[in-house]
PDB file of N, CA and C in Angstrom:
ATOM      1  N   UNK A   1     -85.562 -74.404 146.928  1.00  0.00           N
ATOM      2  CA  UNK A   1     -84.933 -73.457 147.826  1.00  0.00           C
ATOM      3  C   UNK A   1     -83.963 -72.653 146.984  1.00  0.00           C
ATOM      4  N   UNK A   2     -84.212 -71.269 146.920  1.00  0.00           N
ATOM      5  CA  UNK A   2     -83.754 -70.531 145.943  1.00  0.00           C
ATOM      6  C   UNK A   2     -82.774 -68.837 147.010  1.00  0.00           C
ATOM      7  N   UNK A   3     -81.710 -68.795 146.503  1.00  0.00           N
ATOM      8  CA  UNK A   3     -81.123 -67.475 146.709  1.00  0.00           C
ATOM      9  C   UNK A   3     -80.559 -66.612 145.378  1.00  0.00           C
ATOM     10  N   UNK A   4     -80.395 -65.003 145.508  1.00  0.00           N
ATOM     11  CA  UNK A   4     -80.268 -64.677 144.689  1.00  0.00           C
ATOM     12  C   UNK A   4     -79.370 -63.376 145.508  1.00  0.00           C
ATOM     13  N   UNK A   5     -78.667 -62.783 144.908  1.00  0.00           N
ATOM     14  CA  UNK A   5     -78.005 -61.356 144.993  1.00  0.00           C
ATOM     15  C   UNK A   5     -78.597 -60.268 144.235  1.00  0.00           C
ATOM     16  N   UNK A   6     -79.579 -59.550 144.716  1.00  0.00           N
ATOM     17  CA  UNK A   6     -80.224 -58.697 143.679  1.00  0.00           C
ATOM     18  C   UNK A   6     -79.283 -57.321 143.709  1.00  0.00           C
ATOM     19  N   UNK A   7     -79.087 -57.309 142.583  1.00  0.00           N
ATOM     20  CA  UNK A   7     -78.159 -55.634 142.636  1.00  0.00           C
ATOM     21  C   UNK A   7     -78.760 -54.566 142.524  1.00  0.00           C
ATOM     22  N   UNK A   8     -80.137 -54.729 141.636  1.00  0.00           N
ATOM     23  CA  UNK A   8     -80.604 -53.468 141.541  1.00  0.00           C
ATOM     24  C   UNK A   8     -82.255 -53.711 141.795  1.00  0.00           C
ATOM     25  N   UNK A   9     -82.408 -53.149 142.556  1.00  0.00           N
ATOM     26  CA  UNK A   9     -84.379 -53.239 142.934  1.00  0.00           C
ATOM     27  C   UNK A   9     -85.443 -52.402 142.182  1.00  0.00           C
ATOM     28  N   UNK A  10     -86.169 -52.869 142.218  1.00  0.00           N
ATOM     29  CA  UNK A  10     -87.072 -51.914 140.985  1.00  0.00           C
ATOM     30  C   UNK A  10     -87.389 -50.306 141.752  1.00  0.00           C
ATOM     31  N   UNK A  11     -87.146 -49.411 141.210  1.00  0.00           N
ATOM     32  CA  UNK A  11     -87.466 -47.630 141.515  1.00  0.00           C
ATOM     33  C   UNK A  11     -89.204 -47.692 141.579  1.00  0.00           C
ATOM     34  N   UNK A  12     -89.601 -46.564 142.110  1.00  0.00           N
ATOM     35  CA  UNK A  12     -90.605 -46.150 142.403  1.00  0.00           C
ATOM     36  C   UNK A  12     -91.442 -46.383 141.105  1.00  0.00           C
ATOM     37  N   UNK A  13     -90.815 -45.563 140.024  1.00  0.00           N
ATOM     38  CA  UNK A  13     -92.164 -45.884 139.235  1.00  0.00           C
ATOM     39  C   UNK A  13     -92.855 -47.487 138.592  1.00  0.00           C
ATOM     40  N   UNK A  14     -91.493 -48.123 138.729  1.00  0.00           N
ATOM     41  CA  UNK A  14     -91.236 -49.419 138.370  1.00  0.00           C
ATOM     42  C   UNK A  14     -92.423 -50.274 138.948  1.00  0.00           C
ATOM     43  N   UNK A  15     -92.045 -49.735 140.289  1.00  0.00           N
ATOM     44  CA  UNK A  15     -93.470 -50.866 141.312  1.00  0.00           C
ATOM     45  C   UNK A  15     -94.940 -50.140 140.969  1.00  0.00           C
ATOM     46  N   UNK A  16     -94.704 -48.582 141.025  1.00  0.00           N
ATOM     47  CA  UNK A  16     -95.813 -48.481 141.009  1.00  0.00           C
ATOM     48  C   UNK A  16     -96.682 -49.516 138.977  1.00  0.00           C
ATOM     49  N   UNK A  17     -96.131 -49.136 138.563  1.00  0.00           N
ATOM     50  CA  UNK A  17     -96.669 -49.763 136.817  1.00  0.00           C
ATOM     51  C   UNK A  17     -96.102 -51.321 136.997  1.00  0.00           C
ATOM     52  N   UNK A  18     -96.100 -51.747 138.107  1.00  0.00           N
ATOM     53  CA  UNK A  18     -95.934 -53.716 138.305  1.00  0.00           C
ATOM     54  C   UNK A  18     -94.754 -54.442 137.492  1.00  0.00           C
ATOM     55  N   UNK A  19     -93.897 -53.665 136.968  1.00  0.00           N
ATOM     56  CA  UNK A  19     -92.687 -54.019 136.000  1.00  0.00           C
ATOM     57  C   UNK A  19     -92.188 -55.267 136.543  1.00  0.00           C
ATOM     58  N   UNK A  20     -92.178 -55.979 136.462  1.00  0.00           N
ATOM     59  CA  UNK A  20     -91.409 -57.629 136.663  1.00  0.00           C
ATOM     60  C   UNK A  20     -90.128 -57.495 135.810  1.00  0.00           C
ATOM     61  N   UNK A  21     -89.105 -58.537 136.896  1.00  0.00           N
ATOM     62  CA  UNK A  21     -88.054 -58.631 136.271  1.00  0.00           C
ATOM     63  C   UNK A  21     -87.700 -60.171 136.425  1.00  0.00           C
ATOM     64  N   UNK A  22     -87.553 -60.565 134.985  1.00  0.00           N
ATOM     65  CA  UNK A  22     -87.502 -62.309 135.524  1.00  0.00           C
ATOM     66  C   UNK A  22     -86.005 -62.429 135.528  1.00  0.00           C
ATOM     67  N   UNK A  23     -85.130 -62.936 136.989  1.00  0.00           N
ATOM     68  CA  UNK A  23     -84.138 -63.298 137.210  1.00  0.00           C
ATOM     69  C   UNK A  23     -83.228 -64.621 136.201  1.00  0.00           C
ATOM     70  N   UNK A  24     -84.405 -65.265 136.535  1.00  0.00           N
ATOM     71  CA  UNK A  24     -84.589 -66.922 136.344  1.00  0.00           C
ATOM     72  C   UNK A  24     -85.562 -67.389 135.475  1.00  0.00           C
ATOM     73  N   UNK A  25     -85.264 -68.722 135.258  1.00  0.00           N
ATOM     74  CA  UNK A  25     -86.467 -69.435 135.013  1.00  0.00           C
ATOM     75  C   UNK A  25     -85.900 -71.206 135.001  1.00  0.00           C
ATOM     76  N   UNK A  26     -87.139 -71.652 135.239  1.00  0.00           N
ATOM     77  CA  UNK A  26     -86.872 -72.801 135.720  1.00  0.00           C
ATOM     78  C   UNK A  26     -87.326 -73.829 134.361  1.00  0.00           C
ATOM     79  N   UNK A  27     -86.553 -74.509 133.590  1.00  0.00           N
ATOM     80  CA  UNK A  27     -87.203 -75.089 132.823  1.00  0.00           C
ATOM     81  C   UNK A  27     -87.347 -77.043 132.799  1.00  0.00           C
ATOM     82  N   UNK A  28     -88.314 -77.339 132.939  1.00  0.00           N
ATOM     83  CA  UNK A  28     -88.707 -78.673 133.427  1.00  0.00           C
ATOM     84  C   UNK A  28     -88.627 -79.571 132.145  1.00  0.00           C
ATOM     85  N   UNK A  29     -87.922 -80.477 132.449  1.00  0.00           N
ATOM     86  CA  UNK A  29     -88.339 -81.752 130.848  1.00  0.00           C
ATOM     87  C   UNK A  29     -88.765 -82.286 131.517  1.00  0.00           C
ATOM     88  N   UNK A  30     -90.067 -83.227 130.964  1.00  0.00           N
ATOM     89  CA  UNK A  30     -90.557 -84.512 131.096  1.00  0.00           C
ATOM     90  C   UNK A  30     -89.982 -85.267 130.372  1.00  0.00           C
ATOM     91  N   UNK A  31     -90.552 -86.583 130.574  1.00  0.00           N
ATOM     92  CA  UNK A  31     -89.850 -87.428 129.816  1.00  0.00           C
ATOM     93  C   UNK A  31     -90.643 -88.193 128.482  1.00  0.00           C
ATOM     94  N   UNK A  32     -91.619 -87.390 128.510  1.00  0.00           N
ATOM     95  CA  UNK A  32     -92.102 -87.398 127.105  1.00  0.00           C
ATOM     96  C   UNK A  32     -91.650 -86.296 126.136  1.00  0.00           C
ATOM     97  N   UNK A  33     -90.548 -85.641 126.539  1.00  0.00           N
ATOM     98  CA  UNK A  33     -90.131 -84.129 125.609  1.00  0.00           C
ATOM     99  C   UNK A  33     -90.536 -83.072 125.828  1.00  0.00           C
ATOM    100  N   UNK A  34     -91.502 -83.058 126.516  1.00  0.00           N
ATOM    101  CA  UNK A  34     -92.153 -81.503 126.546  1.00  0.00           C
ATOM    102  C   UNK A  34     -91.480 -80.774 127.861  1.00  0.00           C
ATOM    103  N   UNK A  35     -91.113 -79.737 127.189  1.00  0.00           N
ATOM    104  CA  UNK A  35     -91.081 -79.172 128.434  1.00  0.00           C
ATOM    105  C   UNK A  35     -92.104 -77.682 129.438  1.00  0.00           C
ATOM    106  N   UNK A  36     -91.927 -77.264 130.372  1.00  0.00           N
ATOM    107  CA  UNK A  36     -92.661 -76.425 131.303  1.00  0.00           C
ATOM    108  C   UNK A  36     -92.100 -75.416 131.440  1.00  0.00           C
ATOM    109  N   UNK A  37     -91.737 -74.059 131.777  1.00  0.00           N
ATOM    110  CA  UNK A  37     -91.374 -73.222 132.024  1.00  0.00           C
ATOM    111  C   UNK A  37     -92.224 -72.154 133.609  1.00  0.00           C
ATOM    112  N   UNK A  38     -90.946 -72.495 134.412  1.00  0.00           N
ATOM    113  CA  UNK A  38     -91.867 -71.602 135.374  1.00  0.00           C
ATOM    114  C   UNK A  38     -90.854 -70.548 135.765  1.00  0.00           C
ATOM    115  N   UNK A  39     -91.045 -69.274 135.169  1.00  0.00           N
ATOM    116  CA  UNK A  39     -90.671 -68.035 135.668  1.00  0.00           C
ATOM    117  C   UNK A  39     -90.226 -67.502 137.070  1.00  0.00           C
ATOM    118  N   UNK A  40     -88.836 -67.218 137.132  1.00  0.00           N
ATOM    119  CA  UNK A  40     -88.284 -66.652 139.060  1.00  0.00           C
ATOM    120  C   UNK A  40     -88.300 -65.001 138.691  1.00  0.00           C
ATOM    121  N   UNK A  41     -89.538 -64.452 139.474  1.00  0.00           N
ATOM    122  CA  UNK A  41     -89.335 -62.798 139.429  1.00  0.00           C
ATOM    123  C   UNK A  41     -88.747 -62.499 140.890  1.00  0.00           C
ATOM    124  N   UNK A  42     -88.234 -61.391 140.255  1.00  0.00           N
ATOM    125  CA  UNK A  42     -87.052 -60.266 141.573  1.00  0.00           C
ATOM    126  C   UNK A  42     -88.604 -59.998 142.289  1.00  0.00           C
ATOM    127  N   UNK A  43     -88.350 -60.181 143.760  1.00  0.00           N
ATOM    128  CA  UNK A  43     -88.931 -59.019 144.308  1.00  0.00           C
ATOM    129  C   UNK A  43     -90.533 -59.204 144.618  1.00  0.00           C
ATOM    130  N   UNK A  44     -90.721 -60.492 143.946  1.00  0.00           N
ATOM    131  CA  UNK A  44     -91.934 -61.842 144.046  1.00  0.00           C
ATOM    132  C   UNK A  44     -91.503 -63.199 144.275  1.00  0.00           C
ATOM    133  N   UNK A  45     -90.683 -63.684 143.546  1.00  0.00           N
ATOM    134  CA  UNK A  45     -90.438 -65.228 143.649  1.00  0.00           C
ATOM    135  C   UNK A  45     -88.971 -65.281 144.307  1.00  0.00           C
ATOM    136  N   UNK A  46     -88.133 -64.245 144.341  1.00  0.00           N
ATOM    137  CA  UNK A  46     -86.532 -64.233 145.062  1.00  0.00           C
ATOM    138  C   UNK A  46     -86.156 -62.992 145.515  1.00  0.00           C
ATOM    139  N   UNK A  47     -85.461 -62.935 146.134  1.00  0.00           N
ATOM    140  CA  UNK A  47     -85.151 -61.322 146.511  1.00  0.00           C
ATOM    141  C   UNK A  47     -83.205 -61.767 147.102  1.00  0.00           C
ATOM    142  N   UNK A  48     -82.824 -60.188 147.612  1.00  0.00           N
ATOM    143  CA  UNK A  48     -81.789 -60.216 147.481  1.00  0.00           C
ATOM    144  C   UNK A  48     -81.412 -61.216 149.322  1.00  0.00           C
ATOM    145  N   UNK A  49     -79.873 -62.405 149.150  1.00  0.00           N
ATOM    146  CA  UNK A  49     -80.002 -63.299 150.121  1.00  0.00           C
ATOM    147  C   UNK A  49     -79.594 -62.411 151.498  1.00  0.00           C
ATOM    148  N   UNK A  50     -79.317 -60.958 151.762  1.00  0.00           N
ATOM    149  CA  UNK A  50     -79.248 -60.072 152.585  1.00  0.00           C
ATOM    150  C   UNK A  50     -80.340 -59.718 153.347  1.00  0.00           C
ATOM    151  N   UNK A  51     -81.096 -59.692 154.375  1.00  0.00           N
ATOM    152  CA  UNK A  51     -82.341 -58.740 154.714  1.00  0.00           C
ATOM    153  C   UNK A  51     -82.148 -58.052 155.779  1.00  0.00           C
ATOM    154  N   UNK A  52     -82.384 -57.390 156.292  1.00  0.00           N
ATOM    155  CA  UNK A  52     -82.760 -56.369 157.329  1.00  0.00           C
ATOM    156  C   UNK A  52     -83.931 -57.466 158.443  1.00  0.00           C
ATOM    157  N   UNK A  53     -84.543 -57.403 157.748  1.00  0.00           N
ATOM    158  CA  UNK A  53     -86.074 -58.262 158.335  1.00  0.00           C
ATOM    159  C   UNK A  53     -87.013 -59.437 157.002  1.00  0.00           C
ATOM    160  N   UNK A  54     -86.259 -60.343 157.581  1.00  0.00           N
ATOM    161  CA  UNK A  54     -86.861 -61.343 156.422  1.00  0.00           C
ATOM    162  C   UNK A  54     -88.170 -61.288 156.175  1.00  0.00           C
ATOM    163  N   UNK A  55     -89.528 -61.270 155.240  1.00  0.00           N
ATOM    164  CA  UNK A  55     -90.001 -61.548 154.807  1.00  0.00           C
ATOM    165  C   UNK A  55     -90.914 -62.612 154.207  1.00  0.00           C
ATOM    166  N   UNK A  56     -91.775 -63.382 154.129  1.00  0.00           N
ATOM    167  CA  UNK A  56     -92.160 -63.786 152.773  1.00  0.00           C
ATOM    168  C   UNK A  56     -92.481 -62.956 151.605  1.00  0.00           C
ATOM    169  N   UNK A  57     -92.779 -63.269 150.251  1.00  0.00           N
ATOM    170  CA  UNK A  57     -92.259 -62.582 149.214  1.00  0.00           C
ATOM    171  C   UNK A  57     -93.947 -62.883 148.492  1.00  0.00           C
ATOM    172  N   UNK A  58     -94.330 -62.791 147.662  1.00  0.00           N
ATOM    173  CA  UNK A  58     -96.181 -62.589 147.236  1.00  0.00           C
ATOM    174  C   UNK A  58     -95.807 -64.432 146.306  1.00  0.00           C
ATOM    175  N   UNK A  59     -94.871 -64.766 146.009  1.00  0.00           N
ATOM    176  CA  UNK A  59     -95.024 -65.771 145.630  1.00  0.00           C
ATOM    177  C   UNK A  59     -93.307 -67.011 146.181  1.00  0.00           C
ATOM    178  N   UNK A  60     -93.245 -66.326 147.331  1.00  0.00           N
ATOM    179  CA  UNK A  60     -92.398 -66.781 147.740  1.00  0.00           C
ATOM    180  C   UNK A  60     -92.104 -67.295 149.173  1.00  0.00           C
ATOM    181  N   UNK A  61     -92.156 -68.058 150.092  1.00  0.00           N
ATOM    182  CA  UNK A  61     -92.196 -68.151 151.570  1.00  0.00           C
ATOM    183  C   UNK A  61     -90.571 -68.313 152.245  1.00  0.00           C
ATOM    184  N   UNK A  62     -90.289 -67.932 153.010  1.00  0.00           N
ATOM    185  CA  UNK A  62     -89.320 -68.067 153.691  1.00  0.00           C
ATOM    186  C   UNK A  62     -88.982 -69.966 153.763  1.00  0.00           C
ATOM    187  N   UNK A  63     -87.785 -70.018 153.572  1.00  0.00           N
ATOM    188  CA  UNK A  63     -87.291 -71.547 153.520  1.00  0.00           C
ATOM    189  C   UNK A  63     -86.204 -71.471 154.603  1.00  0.00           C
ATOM    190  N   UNK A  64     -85.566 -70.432 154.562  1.00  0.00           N
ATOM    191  CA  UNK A  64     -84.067 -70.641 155.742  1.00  0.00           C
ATOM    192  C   UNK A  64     -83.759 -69.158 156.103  1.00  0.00           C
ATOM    193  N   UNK A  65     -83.252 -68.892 157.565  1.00  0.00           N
ATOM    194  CA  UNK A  65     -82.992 -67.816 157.687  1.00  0.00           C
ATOM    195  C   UNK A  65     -81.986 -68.080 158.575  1.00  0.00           C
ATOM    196  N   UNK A  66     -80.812 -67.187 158.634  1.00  0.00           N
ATOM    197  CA  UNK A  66     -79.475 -67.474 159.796  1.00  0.00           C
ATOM    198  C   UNK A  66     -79.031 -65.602 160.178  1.00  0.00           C
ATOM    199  N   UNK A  67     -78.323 -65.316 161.275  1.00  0.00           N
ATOM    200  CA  UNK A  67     -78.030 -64.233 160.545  1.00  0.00           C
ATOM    201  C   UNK A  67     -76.717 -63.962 160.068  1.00  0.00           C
ATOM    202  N   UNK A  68     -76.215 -62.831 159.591  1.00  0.00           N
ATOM    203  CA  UNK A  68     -75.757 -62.734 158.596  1.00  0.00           C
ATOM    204  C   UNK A  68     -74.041 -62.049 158.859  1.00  0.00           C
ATOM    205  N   UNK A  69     -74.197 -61.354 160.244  1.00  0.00           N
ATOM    206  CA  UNK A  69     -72.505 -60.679 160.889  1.00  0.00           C
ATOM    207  C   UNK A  69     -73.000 -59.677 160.880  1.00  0.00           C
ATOM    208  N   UNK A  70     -73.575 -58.692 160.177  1.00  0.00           N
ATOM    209  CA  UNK A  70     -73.405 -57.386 159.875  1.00  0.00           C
ATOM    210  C   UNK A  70     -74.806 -56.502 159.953  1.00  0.00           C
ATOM    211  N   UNK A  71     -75.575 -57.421 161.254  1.00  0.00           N
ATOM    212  CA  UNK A  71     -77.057 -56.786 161.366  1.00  0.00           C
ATOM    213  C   UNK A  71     -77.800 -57.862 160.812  1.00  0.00           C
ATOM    214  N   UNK A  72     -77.841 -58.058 159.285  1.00  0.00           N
ATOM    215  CA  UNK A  72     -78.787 -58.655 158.748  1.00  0.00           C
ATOM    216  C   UNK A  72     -79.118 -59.832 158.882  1.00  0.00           C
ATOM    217  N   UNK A  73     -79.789 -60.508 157.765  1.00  0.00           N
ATOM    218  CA  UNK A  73     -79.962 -61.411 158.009  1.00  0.00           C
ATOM    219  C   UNK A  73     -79.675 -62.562 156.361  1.00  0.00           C
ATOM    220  N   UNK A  74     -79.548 -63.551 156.554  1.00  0.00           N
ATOM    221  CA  UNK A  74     -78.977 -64.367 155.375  1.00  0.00           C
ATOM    222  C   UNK A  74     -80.632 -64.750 155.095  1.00  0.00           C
ATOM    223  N   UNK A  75     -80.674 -65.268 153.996  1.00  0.00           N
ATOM    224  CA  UNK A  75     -82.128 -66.100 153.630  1.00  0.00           C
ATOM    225  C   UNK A  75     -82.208 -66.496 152.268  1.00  0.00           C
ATOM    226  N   UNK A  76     -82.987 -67.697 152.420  1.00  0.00           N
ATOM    227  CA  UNK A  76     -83.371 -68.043 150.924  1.00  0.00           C
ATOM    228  C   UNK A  76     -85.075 -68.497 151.268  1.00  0.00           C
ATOM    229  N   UNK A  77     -85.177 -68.501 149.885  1.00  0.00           N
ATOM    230  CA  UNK A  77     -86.884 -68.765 149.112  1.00  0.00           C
ATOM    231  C   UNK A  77     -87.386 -69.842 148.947  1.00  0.00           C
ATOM    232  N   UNK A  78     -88.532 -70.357 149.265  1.00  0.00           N
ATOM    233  CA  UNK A  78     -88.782 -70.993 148.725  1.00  0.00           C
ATOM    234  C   UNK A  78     -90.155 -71.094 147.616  1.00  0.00           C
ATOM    235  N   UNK A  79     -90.118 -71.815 146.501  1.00  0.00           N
ATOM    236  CA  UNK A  79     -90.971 -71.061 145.311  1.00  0.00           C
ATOM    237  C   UNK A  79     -92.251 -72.476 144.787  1.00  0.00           C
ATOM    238  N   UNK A  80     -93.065 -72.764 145.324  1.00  0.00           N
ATOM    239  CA  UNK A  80     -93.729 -73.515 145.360  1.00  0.00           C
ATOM    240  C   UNK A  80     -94.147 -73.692 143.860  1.00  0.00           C
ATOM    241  N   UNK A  81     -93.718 -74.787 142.785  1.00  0.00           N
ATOM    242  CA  UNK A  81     -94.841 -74.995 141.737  1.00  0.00           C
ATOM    243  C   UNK A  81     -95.678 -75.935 141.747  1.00  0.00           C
ATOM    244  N   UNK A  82     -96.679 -76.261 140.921  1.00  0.00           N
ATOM    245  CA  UNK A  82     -97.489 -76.654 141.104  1.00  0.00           C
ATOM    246  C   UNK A  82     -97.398 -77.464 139.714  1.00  0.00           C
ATOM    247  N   UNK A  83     -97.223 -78.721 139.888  1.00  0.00           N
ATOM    248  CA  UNK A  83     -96.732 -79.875 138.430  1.00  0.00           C
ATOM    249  C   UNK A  83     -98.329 -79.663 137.455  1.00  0.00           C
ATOM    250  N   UNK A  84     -98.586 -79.203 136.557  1.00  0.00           N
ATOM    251  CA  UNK A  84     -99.646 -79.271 135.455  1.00  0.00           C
ATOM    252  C   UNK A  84     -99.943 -80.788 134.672  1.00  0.00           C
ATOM    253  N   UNK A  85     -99.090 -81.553 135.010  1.00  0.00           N
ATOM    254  CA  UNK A  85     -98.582 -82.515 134.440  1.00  0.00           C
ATOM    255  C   UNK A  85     -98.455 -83.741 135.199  1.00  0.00           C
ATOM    256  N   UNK A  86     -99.059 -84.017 136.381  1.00  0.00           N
ATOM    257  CA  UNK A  86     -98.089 -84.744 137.508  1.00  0.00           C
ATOM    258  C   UNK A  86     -97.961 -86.531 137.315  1.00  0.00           C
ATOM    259  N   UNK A  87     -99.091 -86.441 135.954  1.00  0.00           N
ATOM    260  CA  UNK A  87     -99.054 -88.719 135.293  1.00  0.00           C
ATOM    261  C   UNK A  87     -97.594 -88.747 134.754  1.00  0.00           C
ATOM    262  N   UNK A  88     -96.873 -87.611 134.215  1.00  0.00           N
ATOM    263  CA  UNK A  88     -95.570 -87.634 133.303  1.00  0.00           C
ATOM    264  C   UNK A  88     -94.480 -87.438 134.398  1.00  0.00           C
ATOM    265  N   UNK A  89     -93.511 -88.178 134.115  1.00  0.00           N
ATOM    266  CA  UNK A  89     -92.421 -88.269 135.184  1.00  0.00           C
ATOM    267  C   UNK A  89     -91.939 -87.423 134.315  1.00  0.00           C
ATOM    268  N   UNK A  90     -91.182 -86.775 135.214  1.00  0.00           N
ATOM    269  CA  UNK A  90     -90.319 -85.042 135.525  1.00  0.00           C
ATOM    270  C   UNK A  90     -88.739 -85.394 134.991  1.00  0.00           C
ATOM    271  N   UNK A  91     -87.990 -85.427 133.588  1.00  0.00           N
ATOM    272  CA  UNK A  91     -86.824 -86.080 133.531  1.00  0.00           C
ATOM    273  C   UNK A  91     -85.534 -85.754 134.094  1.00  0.00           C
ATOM    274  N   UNK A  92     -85.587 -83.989 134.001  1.00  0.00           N
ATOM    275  CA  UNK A  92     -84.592 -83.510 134.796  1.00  0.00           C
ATOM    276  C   UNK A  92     -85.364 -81.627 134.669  1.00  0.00           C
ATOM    277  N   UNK A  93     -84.611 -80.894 135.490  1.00  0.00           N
ATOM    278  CA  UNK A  93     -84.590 -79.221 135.632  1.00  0.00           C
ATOM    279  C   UNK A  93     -83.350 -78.744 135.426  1.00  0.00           C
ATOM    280  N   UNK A  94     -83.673 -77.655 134.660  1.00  0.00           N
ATOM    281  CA  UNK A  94     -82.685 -76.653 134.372  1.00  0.00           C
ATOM    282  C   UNK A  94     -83.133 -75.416 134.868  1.00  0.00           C
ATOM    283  N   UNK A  95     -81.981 -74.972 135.646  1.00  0.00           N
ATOM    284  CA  UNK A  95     -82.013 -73.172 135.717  1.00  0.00           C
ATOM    285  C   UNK A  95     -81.027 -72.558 135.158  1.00  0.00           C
ATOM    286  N   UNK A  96     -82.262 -71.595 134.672  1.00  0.00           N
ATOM    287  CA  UNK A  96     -81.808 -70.754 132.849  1.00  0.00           C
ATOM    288  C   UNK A  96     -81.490 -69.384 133.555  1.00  0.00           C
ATOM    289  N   UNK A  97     -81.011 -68.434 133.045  1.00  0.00           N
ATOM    290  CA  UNK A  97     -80.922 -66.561 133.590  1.00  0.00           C
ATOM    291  C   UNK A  97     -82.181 -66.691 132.851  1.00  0.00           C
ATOM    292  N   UNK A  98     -83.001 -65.672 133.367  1.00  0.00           N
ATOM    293  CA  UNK A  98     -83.712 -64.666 132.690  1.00  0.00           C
ATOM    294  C   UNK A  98     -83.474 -64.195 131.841  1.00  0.00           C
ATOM    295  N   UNK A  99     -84.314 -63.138 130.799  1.00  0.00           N
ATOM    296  CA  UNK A  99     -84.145 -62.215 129.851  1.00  0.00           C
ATOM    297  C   UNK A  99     -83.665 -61.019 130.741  1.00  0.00           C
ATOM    298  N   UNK A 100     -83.849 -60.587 131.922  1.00  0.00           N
ATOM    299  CA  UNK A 100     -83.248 -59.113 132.554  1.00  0.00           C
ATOM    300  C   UNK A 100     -83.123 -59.870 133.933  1.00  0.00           C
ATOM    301  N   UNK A 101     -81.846 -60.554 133.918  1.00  0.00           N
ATOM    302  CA  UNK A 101     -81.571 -60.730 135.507  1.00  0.00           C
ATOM    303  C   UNK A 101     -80.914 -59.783 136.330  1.00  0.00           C
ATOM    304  N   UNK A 102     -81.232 -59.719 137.348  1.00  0.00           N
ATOM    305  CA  UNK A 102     -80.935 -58.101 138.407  1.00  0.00           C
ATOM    306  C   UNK A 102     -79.521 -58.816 138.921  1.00  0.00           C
ATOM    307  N   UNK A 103     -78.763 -59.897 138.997  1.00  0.00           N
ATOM    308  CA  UNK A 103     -77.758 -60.587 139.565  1.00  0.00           C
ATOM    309  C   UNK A 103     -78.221 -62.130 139.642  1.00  0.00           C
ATOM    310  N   UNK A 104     -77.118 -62.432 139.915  1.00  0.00           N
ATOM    311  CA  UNK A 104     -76.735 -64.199 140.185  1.00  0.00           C
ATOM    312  C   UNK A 104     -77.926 -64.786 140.924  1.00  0.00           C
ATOM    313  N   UNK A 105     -78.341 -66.003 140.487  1.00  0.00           N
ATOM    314  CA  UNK A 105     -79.462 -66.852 141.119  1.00  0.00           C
ATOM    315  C   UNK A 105     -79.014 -67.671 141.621  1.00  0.00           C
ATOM    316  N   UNK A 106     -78.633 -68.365 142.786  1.00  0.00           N
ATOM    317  CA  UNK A 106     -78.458 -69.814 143.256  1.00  0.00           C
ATOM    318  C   UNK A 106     -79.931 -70.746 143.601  1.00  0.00           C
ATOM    319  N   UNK A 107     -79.659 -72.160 143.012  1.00  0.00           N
ATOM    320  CA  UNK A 107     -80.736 -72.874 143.295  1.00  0.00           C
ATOM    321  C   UNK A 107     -79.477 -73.942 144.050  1.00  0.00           C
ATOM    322  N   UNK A 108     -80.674 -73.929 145.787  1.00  0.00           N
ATOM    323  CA  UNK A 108     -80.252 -74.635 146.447  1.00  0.00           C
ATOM    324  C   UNK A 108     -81.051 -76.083 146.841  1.00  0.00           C
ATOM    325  N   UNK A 109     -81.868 -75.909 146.399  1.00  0.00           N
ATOM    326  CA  UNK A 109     -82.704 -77.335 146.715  1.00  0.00           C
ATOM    327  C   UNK A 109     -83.811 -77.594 145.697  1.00  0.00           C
ATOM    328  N   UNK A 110     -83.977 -79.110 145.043  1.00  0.00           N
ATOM    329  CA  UNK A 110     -85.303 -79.334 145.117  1.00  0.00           C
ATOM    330  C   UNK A 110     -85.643 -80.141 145.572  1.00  0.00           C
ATOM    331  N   UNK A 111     -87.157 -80.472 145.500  1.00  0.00           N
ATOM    332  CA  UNK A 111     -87.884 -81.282 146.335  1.00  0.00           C
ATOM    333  C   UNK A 111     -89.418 -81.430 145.445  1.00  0.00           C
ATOM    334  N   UNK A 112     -89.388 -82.589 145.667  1.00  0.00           N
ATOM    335  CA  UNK A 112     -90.935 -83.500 144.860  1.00  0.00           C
ATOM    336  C   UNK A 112     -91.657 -83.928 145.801  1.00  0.00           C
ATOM    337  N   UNK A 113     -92.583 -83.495 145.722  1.00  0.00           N
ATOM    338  CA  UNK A 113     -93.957 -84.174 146.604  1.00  0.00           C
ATOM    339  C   UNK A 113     -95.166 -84.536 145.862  1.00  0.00           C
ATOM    340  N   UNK A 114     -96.068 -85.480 146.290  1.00  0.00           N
ATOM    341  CA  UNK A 114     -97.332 -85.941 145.732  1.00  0.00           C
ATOM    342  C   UNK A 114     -98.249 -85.429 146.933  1.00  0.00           C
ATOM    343  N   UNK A 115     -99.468 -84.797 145.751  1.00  0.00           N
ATOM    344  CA  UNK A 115    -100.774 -84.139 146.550  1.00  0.00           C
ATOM    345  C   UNK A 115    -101.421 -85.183 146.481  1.00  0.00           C
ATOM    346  N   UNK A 116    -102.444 -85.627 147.684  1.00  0.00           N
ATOM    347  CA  UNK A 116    -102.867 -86.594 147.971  1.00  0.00           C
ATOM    348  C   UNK A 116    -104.347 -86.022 148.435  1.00  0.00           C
TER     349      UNK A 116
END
C-alpha cells in the first residue's frame, strides 16, 4: 500500500512518447543475497495521494480511499508483485527514491501471500 505526492505530472508530449518516471523502487533481499528490484512509476504504479475521482492506475489498483476536506479525495495504491523467487525467503525490503522522483513516496503497507 503505497502513497505519493506527485508535484509534477508528465506534459503532453511526455505521455504521448510513454516517458516513465520512476518515483521509487522497491528493493527486495533474500536471504541468500540476491537481491530483486521492482520499479514504482508516476502515473502507472502511484500517483499523486489527492484525486478528484480516484482511479485505478495500469499497474496499480485502488487500496484505500477517504475523502479529503477540499472536494477531493485522499488515496493510496496498491502495487501487486509477483515473487520470481518464491522457495527463497524474502529477508527484508527497502524503499529506495528513484533516479527522477516527481516528489515524496510513502510506503504504507506490506503484505505476503502464497499462490496456491
Amino acid at each position: 500500500l503505497q502513497a505519493a505526492r506527485l508535484d509534477q505530472r508528465r506534459d503532453p508530449r511526455e505521455r504521448r512518447e510513454n516517458k516513465q518516471y520512476e518515483m521509487a523502487r522497491y528493493v527486495v533481499h533474500y536471504a541468500d543475497g540476491q537481491p530483486a528490484t521492482v520499479p514504482v512509476i508516476a502515473e502507472v504504479d502511484i500517483d499523486d495521494y489527492r484525486q478528484p475521482t480516484p482511479q485505478p492506475l495500469p499497474g496499480a489498483q485502488l487500496g484505500w480511499t477517504r475523502p479529503y476536506g477540499d472536494g477531493s479525495q485522499a488515496v493510496a495504491y496498491v502495487q501487486q508483485w509477483n515473487n520470481p523467487r518464491p522457495e527463497v525467503v524474502i529477508a527484508s525490503v527497502d524503499l529506495v527514491y528513484g533516479d527522477q522522483p516527481r516528489g515524496p513516496v510513502a510506503l504504507l503497507a506490506v503484505t505476503g501471500a502464497r499462490g496456491e
